[in-house]
C-alpha atoms as a PDB file:
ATOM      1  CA  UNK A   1     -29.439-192.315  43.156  1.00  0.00           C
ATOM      2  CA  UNK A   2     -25.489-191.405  42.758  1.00  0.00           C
ATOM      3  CA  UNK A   3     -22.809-194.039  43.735  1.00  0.00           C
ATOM      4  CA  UNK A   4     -21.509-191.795  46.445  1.00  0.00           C
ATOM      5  CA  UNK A   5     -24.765-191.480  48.333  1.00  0.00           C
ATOM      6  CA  UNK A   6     -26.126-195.432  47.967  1.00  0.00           C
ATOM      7  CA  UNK A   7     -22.334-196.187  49.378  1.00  0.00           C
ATOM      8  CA  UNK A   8     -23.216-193.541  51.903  1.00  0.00           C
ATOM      9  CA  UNK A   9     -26.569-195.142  52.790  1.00  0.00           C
ATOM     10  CA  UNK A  10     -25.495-198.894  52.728  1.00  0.00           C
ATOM     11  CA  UNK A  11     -22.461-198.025  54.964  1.00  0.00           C
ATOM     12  CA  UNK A  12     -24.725-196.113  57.447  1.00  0.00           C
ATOM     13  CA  UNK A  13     -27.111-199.307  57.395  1.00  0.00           C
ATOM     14  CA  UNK A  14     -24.244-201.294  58.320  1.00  0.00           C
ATOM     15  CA  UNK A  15     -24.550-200.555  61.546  1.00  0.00           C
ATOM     16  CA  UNK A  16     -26.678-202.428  64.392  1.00  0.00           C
ATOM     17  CA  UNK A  17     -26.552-198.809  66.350  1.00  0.00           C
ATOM     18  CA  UNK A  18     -27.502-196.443  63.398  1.00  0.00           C
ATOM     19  CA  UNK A  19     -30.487-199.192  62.298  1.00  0.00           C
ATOM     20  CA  UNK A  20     -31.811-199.463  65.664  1.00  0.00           C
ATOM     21  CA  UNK A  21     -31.339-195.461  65.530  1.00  0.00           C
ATOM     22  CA  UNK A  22     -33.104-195.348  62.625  1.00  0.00           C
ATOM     23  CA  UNK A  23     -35.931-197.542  63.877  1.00  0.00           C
ATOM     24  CA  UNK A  24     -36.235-195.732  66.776  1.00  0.00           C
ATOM     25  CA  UNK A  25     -37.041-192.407  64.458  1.00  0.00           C
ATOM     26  CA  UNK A  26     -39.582-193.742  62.370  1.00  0.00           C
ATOM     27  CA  UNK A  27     -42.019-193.950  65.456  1.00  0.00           C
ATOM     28  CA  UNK A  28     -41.144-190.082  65.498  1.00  0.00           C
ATOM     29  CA  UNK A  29     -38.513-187.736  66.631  1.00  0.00           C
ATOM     30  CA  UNK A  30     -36.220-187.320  69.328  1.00  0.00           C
ATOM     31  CA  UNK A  31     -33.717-185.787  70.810  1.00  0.00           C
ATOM     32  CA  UNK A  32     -30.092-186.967  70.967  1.00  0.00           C
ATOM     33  CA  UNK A  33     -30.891-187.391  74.314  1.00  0.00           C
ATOM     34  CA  UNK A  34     -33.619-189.843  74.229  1.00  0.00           C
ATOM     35  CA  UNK A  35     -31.757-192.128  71.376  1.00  0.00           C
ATOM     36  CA  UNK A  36     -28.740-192.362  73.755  1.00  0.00           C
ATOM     37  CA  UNK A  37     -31.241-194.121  76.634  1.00  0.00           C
ATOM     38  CA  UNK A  38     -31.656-197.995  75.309  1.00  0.00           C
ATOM     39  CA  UNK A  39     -27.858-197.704  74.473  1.00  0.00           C
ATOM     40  CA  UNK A  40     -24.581-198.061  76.901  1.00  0.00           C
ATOM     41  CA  UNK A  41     -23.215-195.455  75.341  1.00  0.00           C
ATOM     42  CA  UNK A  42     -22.320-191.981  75.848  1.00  0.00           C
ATOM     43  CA  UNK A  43     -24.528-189.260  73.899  1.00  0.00           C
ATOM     44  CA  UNK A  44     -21.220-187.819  71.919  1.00  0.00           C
ATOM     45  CA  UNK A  45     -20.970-191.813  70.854  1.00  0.00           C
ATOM     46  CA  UNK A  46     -24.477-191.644  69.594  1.00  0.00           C
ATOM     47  CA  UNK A  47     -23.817-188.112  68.628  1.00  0.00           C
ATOM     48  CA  UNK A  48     -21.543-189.701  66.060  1.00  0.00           C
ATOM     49  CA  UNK A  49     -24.059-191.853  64.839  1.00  0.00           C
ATOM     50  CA  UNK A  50     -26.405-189.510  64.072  1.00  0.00           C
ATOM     51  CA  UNK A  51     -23.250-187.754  61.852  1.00  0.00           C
ATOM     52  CA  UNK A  52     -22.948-190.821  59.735  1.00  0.00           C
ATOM     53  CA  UNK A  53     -26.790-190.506  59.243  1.00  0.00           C
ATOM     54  CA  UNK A  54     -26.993-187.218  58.016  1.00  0.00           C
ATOM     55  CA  UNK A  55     -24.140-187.554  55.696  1.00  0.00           C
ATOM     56  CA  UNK A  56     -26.240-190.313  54.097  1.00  0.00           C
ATOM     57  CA  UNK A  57     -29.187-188.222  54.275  1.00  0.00           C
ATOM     58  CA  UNK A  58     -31.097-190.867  56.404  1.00  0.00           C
ATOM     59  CA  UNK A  59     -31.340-188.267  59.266  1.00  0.00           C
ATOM     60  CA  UNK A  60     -31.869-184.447  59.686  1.00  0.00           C
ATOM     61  CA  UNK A  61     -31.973-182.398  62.715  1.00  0.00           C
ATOM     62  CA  UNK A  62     -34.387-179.658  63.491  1.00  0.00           C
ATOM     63  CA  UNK A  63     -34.525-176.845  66.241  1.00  0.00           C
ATOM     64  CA  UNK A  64     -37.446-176.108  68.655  1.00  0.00           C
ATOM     65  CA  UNK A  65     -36.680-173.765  71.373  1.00  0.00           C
ATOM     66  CA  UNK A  66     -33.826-175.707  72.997  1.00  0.00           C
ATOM     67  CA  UNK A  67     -34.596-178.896  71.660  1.00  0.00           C
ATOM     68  CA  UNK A  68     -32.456-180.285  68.597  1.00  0.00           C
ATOM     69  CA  UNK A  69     -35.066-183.162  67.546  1.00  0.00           C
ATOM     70  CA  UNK A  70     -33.737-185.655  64.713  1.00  0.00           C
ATOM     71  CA  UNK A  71     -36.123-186.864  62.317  1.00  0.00           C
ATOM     72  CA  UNK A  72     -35.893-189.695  59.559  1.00  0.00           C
ATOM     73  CA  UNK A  73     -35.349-188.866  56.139  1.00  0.00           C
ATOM     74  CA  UNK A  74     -36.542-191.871  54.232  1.00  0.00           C
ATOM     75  CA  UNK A  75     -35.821-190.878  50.697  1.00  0.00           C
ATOM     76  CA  UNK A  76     -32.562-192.666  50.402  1.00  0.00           C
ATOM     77  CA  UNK A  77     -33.800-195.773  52.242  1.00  0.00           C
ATOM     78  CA  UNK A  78     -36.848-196.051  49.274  1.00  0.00           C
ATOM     79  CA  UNK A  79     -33.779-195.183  46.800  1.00  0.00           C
ATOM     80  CA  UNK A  80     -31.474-197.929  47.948  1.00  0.00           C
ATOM     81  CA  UNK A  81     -34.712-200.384  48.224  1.00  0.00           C
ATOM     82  CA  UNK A  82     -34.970-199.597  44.198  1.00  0.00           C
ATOM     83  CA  UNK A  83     -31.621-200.349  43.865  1.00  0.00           C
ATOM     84  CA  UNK A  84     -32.299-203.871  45.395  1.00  0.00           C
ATOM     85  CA  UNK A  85     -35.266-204.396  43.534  1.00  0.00           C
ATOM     86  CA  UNK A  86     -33.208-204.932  40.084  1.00  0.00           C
ATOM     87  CA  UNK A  87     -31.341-207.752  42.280  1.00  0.00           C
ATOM     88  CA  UNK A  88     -34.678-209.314  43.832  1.00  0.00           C
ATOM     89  CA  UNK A  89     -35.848-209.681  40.363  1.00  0.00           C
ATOM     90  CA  UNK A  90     -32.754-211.471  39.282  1.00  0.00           C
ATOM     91  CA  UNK A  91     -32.908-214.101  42.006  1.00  0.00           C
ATOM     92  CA  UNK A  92     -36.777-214.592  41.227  1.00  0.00           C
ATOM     93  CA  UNK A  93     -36.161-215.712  37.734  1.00  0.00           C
ATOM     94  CA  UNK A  94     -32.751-217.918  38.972  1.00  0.00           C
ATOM     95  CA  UNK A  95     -35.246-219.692  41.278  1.00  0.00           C
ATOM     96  CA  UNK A  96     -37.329-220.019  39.150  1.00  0.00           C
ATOM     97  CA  UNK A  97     -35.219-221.723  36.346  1.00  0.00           C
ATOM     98  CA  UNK A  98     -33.824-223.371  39.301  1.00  0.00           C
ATOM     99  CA  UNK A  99     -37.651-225.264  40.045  1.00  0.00           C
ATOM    100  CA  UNK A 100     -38.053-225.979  36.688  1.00  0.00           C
ATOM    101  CA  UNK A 101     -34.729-227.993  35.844  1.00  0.00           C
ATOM    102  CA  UNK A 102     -35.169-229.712  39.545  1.00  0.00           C
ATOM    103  CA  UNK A 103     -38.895-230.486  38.232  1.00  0.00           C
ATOM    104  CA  UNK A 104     -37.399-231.815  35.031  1.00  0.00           C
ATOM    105  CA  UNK A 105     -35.116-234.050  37.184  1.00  0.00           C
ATOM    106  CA  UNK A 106     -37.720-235.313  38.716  1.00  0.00           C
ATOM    107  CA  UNK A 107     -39.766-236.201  36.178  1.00  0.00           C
ATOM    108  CA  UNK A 108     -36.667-238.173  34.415  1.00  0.00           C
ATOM    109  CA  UNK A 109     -36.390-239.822  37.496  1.00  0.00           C
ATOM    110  CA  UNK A 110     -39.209-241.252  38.076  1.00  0.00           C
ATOM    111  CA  UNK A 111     -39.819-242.287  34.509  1.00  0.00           C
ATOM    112  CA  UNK A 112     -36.387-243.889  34.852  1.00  0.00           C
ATOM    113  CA  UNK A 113     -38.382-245.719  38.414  1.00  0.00           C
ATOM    114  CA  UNK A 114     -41.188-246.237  36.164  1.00  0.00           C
ATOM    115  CA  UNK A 115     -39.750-248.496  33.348  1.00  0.00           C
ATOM    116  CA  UNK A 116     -37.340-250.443  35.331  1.00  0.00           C
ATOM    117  CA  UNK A 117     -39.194-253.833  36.368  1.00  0.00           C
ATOM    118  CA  UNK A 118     -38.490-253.734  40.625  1.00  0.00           C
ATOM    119  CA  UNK A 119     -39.632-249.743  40.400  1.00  0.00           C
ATOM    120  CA  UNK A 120     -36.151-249.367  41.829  1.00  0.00           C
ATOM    121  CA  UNK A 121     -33.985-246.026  41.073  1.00  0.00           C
ATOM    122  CA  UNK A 122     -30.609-246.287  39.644  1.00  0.00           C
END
């Protein structure tokens, strides 16, 4: 995925409207007109919205009869979620390094327990 369109997608995720757009159009598609209901907003706000979206190629819009539905595009979302997946794998193995020096810790500690006479930590 090129820089310009993961900076595209991450700042259209940034959003609570676009998500909740976005969530909204993976149970299917709709019309401008239907996205604008759960919000207070006017449909030219949400209108803008959708704008963001398709720039980032999370969106597209369609045409049947008089209807303009939008539809999810998901490619960039599954691109972005690779992206991540380099970072969740780096964070795994810190945590894990992490459990096994706190496990070494441990185990000094209570050998340290162990050989002092009252069983008492220093």
């Amino acid at each position: 995925m090129g820089t310009e369109l993961l900076d595209a997608t991450f700042a259209a995720l940034a959003d609570p409207t676009r998500r909740a757009i976005l969530a909204r159009l993976s149970a299917g598609e709709a019309t401008v007109t239907e996205l604008a209901q759960p919000f207070e907003m006017s449909q030219p706000a949400i209108s803008k919205h959708l704008k963001v979206l398709e720039r980032a190629g999370l969106v597209s819009r369609g045409r049947d009869a008089q209807r303009r539905p939008c539809r999810l595009e998901a490619r960039p979302l599954r691109e972005a979620t690779a992206w991540l997946a380099d970072y969740r794998d780096y964070w795994a193995e810190s945590y894990q390094r992490l459990d096994a020096l706190l496990n070494e810790l441990q185990a000094i500690d209570q050998t340290d327990r162990d050989a002092r006479p009252d069983g008492t930590a220093r």
